[in-house]
Protein backbone atom coordinates (compact mmCIF):
# COMPACT_ATOMS: atom_id res chain seq x y z
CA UNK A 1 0.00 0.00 0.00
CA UNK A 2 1.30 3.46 -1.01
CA UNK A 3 1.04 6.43 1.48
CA UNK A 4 1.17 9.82 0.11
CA UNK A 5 1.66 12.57 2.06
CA UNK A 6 -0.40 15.71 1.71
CA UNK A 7 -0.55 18.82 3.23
CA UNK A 8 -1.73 20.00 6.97
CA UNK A 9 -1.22 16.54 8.59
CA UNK A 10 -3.16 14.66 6.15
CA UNK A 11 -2.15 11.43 4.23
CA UNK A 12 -4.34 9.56 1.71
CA UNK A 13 -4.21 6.16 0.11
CA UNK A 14 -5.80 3.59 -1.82
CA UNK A 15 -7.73 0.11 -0.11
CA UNK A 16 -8.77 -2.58 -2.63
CA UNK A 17 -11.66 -4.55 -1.80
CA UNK A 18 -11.37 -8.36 -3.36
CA UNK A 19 -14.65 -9.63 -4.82
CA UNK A 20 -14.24 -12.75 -1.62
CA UNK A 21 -14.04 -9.88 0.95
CA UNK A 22 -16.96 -7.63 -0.70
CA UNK A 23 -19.41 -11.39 -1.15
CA UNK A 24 -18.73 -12.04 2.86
CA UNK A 25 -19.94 -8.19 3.18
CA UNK A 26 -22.42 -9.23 0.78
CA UNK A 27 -23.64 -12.29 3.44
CA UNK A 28 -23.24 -9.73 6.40
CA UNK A 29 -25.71 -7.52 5.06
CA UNK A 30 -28.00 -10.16 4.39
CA UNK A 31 -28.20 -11.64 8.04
CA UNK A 32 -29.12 -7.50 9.12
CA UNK A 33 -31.51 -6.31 6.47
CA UNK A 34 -33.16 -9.72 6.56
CA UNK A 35 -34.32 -9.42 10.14
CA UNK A 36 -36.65 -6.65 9.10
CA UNK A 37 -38.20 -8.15 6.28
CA UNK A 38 -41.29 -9.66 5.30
CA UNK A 39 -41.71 -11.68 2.31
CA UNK A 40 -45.16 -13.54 1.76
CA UNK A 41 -45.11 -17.18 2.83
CA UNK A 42 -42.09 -16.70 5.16
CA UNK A 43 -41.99 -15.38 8.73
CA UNK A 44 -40.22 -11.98 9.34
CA UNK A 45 -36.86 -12.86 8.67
CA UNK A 46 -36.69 -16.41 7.53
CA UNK A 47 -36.84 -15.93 3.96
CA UNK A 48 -34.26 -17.74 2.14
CA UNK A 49 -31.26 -15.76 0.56
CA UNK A 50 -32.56 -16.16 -3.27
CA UNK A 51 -35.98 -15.55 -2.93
CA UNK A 52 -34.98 -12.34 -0.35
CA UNK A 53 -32.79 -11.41 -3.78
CA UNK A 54 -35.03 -12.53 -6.48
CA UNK A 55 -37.86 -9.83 -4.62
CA UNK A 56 -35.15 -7.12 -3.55
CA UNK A 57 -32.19 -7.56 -5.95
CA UNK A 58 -28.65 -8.27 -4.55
CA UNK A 59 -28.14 -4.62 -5.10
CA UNK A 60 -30.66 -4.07 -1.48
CA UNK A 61 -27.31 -4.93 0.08
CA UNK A 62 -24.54 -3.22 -1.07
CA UNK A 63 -25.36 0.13 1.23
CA UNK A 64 -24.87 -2.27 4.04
CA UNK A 65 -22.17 -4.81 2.70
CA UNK A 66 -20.02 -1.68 1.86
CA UNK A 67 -20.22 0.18 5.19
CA UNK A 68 -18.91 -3.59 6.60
CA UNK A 69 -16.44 -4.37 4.08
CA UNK A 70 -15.12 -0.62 4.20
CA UNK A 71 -14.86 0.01 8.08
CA UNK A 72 -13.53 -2.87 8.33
CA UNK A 73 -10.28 -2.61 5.67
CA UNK A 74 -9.38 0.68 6.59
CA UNK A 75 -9.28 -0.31 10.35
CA UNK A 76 -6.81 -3.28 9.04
CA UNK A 77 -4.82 -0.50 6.23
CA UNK A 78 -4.81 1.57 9.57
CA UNK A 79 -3.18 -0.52 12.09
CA UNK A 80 -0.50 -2.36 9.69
CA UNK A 81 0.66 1.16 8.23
CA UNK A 82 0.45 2.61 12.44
CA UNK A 83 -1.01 5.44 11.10
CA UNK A 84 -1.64 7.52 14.45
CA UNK A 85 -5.30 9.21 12.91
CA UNK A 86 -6.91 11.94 14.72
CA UNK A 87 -9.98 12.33 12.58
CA UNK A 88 -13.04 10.63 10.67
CA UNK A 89 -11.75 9.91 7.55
CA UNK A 90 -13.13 10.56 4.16
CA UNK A 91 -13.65 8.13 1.62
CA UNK A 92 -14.24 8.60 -1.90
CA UNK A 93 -15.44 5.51 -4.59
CA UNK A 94 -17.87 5.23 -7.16
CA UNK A 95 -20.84 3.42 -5.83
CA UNK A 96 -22.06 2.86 -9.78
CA UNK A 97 -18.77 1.17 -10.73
CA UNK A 98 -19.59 -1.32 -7.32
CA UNK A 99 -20.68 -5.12 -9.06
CA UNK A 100 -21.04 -8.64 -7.08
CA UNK A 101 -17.83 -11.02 -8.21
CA UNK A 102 -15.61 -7.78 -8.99
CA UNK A 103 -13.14 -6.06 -6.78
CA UNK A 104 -13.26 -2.40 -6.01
CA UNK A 105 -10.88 0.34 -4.96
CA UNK A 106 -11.75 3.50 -2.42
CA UNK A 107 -9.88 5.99 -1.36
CA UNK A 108 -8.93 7.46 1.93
CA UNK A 109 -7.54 11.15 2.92
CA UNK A 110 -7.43 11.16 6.77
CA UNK A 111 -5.62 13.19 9.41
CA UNK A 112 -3.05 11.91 11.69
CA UNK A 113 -1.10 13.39 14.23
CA UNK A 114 1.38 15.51 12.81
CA UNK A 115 5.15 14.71 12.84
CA UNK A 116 7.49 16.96 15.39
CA UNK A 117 10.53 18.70 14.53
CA UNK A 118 11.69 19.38 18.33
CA UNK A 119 13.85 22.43 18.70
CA UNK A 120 15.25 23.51 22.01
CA UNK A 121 13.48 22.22 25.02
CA UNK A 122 16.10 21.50 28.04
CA UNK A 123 18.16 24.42 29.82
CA UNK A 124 15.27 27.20 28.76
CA UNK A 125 15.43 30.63 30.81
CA UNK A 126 12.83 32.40 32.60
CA UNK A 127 12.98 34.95 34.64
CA UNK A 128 10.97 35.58 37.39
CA UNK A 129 10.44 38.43 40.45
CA UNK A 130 11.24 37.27 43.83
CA UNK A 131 8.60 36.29 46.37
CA UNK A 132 8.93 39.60 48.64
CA UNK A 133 6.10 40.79 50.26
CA UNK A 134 6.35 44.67 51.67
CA UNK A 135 5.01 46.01 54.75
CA UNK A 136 2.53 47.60 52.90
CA UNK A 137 1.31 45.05 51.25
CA UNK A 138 0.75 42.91 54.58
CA UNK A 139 -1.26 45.99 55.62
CA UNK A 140 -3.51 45.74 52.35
CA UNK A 141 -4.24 42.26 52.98
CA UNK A 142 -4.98 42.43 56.54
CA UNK A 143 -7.48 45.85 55.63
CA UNK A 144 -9.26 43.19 52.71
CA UNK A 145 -9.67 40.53 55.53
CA UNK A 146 -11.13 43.10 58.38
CA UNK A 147 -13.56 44.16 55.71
CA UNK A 148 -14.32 40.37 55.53
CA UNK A 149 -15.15 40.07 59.03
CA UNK A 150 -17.32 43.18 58.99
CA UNK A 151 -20.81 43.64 60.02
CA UNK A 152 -24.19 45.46 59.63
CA UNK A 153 -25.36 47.38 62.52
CA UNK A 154 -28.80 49.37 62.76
CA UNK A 155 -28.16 52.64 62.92
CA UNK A 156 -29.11 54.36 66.49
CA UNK A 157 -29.07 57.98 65.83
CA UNK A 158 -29.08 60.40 63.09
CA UNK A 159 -29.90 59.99 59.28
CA UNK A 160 -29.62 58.03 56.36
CA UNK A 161 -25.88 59.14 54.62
CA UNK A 162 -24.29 58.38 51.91
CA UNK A 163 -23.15 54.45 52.20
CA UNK A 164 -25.38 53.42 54.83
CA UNK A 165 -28.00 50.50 53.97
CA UNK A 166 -31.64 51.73 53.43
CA UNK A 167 -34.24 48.91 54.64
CA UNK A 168 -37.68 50.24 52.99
CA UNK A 169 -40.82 49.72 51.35
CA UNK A 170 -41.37 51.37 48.04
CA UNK A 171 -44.38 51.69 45.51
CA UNK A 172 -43.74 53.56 41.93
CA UNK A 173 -46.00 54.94 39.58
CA UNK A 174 -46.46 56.57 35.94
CA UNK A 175 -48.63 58.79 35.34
CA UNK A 176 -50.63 57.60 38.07
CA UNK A 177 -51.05 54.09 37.63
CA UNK A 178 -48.28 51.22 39.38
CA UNK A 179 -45.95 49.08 36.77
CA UNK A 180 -44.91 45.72 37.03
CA UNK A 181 -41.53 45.56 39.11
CA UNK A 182 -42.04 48.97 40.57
CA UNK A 183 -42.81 48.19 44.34
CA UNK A 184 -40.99 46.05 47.10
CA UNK A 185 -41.11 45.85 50.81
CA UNK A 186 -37.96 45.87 53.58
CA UNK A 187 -35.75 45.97 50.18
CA UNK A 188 -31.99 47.16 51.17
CA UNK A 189 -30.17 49.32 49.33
CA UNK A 190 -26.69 50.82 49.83
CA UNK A 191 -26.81 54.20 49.56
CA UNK A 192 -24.20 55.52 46.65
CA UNK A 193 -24.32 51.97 45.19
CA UNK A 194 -26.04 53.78 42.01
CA UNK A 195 -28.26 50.39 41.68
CA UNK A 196 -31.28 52.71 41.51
CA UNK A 197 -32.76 55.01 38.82
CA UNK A 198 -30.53 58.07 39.05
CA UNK A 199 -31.32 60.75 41.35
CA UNK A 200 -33.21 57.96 43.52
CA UNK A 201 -30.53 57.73 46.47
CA UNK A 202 -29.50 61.42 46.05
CA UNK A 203 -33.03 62.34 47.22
CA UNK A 204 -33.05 59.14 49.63
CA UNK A 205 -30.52 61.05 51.97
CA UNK A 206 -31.25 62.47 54.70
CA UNK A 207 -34.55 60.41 55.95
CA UNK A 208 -35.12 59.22 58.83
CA UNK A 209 -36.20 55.68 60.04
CA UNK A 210 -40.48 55.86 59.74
CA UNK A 211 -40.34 58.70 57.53
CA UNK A 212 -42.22 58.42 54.23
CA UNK A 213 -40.97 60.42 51.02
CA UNK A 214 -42.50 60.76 47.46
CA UNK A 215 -39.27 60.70 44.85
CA UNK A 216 -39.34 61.97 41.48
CA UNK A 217 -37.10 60.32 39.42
CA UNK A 218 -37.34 60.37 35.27
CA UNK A 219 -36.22 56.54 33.81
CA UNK A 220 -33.50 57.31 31.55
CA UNK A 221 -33.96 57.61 27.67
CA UNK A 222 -32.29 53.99 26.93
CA UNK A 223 -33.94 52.24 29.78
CA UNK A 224 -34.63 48.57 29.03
CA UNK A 225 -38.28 48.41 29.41
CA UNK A 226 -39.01 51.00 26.80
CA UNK A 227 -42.76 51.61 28.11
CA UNK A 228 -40.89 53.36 30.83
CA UNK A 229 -38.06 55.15 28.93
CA UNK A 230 -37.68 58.61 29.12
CA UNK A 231 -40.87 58.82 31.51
CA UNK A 232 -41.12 60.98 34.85
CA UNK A 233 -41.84 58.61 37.76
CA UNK A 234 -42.83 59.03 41.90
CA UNK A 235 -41.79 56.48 44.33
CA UNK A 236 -43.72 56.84 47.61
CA UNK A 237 -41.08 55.39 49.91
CA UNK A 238 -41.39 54.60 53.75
CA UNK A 239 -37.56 54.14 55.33
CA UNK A 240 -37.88 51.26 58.27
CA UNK A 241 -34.40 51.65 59.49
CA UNK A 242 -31.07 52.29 58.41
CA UNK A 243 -27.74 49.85 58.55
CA UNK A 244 -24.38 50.87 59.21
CA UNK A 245 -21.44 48.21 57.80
CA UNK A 246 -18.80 48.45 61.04
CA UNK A 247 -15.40 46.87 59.82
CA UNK A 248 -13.62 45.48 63.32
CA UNK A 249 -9.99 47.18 64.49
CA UNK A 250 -6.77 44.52 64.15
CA UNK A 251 -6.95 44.33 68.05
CA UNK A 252 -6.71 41.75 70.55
CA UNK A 253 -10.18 41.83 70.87
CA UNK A 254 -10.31 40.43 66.89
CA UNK A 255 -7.57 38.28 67.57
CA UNK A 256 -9.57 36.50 70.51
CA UNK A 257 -12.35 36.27 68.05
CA UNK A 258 -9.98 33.86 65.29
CA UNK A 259 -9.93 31.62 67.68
CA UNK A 260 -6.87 30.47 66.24
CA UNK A 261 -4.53 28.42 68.54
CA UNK A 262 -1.49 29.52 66.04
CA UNK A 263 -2.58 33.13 66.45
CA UNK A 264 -1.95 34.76 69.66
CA UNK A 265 -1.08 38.57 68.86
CA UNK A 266 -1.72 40.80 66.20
CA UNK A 267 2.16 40.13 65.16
CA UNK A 268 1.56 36.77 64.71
CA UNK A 269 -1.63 37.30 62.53
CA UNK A 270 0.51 40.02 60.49
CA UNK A 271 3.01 37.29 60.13
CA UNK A 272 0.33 34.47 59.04
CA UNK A 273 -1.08 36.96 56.26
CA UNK A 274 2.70 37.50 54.90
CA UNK A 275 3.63 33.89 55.16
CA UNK A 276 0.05 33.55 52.88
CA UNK A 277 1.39 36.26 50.56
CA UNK A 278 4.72 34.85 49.55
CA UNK A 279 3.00 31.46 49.34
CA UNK A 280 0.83 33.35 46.75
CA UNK A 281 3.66 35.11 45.16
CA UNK A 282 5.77 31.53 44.58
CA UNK A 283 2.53 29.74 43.27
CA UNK A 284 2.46 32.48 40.78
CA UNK A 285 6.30 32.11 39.59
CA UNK A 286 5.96 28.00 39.73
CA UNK A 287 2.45 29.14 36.99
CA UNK A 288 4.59 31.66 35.23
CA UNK A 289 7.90 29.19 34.78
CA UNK A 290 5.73 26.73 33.66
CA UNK A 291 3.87 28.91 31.12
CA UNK A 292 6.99 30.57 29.90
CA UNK A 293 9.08 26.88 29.52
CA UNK A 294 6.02 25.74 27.63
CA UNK A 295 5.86 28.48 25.35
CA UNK A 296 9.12 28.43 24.67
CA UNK A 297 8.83 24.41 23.98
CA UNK A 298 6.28 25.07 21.82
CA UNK A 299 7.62 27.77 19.73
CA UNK A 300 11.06 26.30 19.37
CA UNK A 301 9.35 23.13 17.52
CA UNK A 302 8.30 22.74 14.01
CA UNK A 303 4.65 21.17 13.37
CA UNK A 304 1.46 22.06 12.07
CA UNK A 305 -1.68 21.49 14.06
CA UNK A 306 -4.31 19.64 11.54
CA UNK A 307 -7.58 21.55 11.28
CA UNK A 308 -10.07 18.65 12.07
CA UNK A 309 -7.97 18.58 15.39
CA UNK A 310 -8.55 21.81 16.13
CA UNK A 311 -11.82 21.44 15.50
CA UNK A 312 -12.42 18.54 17.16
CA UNK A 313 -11.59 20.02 20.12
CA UNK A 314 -13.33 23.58 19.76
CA UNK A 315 -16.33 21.16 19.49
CA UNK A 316 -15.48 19.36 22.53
CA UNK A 317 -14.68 22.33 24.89
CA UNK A 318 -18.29 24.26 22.90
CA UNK A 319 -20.26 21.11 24.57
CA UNK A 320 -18.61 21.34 27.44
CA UNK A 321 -19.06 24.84 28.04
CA UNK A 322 -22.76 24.24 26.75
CA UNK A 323 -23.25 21.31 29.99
CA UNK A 324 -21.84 23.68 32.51
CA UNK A 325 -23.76 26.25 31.71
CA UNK A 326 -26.84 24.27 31.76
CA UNK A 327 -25.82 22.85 35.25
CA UNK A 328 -25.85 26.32 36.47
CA UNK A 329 -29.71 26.84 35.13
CA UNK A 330 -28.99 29.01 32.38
CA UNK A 331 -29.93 28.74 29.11
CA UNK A 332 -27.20 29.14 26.07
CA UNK A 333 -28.50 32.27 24.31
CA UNK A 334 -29.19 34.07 27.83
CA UNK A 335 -24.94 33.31 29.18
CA UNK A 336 -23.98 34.56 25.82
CA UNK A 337 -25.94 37.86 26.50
CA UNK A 338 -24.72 38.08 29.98
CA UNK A 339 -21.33 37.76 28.54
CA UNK A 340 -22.06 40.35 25.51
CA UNK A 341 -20.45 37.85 23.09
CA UNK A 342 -22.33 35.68 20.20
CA UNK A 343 -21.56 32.35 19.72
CA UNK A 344 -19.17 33.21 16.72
CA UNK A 345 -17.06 34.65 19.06
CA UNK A 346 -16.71 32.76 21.82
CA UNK A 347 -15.83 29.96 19.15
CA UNK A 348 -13.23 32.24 18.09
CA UNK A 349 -11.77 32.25 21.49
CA UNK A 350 -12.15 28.70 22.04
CA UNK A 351 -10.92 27.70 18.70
CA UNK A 352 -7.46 29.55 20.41
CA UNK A 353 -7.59 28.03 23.17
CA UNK A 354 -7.53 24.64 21.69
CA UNK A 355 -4.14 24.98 19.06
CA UNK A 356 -2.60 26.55 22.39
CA UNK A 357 -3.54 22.85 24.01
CA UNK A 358 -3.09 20.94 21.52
CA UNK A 359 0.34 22.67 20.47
CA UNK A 360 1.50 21.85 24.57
CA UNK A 361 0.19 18.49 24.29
CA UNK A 362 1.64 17.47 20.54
CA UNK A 363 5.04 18.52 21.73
CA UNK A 364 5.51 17.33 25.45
CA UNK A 365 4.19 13.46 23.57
CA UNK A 366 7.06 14.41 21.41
CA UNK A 367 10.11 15.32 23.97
CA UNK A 368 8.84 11.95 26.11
CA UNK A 369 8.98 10.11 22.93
CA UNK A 370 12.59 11.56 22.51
CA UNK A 371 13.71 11.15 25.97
CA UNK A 372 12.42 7.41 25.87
CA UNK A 373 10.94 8.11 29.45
CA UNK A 374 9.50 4.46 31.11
CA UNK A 375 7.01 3.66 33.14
CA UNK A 376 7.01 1.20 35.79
CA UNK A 377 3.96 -1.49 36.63
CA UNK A 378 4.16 0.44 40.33
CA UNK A 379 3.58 3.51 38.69
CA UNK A 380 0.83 2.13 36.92
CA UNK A 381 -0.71 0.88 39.98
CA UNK A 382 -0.33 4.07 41.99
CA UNK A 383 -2.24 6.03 39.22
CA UNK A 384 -5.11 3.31 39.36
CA UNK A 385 -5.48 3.71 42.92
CA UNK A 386 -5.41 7.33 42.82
CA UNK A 387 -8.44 7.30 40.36
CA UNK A 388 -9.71 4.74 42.84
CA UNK A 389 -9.34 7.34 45.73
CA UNK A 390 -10.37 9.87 43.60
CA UNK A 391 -13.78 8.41 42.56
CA UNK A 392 -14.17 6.66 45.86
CA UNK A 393 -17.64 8.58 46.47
CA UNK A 394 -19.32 6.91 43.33
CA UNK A 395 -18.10 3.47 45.07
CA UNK A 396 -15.35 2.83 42.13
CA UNK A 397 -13.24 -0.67 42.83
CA UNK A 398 -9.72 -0.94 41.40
CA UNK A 399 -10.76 -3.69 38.67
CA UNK A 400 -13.74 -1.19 37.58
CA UNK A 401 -10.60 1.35 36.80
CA UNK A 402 -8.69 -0.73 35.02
CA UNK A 403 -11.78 -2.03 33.22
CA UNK A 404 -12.79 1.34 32.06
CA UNK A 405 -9.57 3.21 31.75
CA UNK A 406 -6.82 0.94 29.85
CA UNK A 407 -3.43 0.82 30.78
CA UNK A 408 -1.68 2.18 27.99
CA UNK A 409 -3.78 5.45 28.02
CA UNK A 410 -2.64 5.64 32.13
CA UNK A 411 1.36 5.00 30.70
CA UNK A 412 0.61 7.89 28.51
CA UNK A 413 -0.62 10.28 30.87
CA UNK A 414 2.25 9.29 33.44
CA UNK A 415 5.05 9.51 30.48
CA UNK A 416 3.50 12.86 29.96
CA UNK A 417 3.47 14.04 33.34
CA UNK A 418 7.30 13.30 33.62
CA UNK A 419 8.01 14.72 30.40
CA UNK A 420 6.81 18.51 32.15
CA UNK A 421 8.79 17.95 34.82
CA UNK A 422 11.70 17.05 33.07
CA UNK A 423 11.49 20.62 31.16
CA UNK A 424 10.61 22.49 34.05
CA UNK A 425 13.71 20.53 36.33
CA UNK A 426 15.92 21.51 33.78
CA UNK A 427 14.91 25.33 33.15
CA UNK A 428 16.65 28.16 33.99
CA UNK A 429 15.51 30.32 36.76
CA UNK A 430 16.83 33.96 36.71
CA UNK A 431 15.55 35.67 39.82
């Protein structure tokens, strides 16, 4: 068999079909399509082969016998020529040329995985920016976590001000008559938040808790329900109380309230939150060396990424996206409005998402193929029992792993995970 080469991944070549191979396809089809079919005198199915072909003609099977004969010689042309294919292929004969005792040729153009010209991948620099954390930065962190820890009060004395929490009832109307959405009771609303119609808060300050108001506010001109665009509207509100949000002092008071046996002082919570930040800061240069040695691995090497690849996986990581989203109780045209992107896009983004992927994962098969990294049967066993450990809520037993997950696709994904940390043991950190 002759395998030409072709452009963007893709080989093709030619499968003959001997007239022996195509007549068993021809038998094949007979035992299926007979099942279904009645022929008077005989019971569904148990008409003989030459009175099924006298009625039907011989040519009733060929849609079936080919599909056989077919899937089953280019799985054979496949696996003696260890052609590694990565997409459906296409086949191309001339069904009218197809006759019972005669042989017949198709042809196949398929893509495999593409062939990788490694460049430099071993010794690659990166710099990165020491894990330091300032005094000022400890004092940013601890301010974020007091505001965590912070709570609403009501609001003794005095009047509603400018970032306080309203608690009231309100009831709006156009032109005299109520509109759907318009009216809600012991609603809260943070002052200054601008989550009103504007010039709503503004006219909010200064009540007091009881007090009733009438606001005037006018919807704005591109408001979304456009019955109510561009139209005056009052608001007869009645203020219940008002909230204050009281962030706690880094005292020992707060510290007594962790009730953290590691924390005694405020020093030693200063000195947690900065041992937290430089934790922080080396995750992010381990990410960043990682990304950069990658890149680098990537762009040093000479390959193309086949299209149906590419978009095999767009379509993958599409679905994907699709599930999640309907997990969350969303429906697909509603995220993409939330996210102000159509579908085109976002298949844009995902389509360069997956060559960035597919690039990482074509050339780190590549360098472990090069660097003739082993795995052992421990190794094996380890990863079976971590999937074990890792399913063990859905009651998963070892021989169910290694029933459903075979062991040469856990040698790949171990020979892959070495081949990463190979690069990354052998880059080149510049601090």
């Amino acid at each position: 068999m002759n395998i030409e080469k072709l452009s963007g991944s893709k080989v093709t070549f030619e499968v003959t079909v001997s007239k022996d191979l195509f007549e068993h396809g021809l038998d094949h089809a007979f035992t299926i399509v007979n099942k279904e079919t009645e022929i008077k005198g005989f019971r569904k199915g148990q008409a003989p082969r030459n009175v099924f072909e006298k009625k039907y003609g011989v040519e009733s099977l060929y849609e079936e016998a080919l599909n056989h004969v077919i899937q089953e010689t280019y799985y054979n042309a496949v696996m003696e020529q260890k052609l590694d294919v990565v997409a459906q292929p296409k086949i191309d004969f001339d069904p009218a040329k197809i006759k019972r005792g005669e042989e017949f040729t198709y042809t196949v153009i398929v893509a495999i995985k593409p062939e990788i010209k490694l460049g430099e991948y071993l010794g690659l620099e990166v710099s990165i920016i020491p894990p330091v954390v300032s005094e000022e930065e400890v004092n940013q962190e601890v301010e974020k976590k007091l505001e965590q820890h912070a709570e609403m009060v009501v609001k003794e004395e005095g009047t509603l001000e400018n970032g306080n929490t309203a608690v009231f009832d309100f009831s709006g109307s156009v032109d005299g008559e109520k509109f759907e959405g318009g009216s809600a009771e012991n609603h809260e609303l943070v002052i200054g938040s601008g989550s009103f119609i504007p010039g709503f808060e503004e006219q909010m300050i200064g009540m007091k808790p009881e007090e009733e108001k009438d606001i005037v506010v006018t919807f704005p001109e591109e408001y979304q329900e456009k019955s109510l665009a561009g139209k005056e509207a009052v608001f007869m509100c009645k203020l219940h109380e008002v909230k204050v949000r009281i962030v706690p002092e880094l005292n020992e008071e707060f510290i007594t309230e962790l009730n953290d046996e590691e924390i005694k002082t405020v020093e030693d919570y200063k000195a947690k939150i900065k041992n937290e930040l430089v934790a922080a800061k080396e995750n992010q240069n381990q990410q960043h060396i990682k990304n950069t040695v990658m890149s680098k691995a990537v762009e040093n090497a000479e390959f193309e990424v086949p299209e149906e690849m590419i978009s095999d996986e767009t379509n993958r990581n599409l679905e994907a996206s699709k599930n999640q989203i309907k997990q969350y109780g969303l429906d697909w045209p509603t995220y993409l409005q939330y996210m102000g992107k159509t579908e085109e896009a976002l298949i844009d983004e995902l389509k360069v998402q997956s060559v960035k992927s597919l690039s990482e994962q074509l050339v780190v098969e590549a360098i472990g193929i090069k660097e003739e990294i082993k795995v052992t049967k421990e190794e094996i066993e380890v990863k079976y029992i971590d999937i074990v450990e890792q399913y063990k809520a859905q009651n998963v037993t070892l021989e169910q792993a290694k029933q459903s997950i075979p062991e040469s696709a856990i040698t790949q994904e171990i020979v892959y995970g070495k081949a990463i940390e190979l690069i990354l043991d052998k880059a080149i950190v510049n601090k």
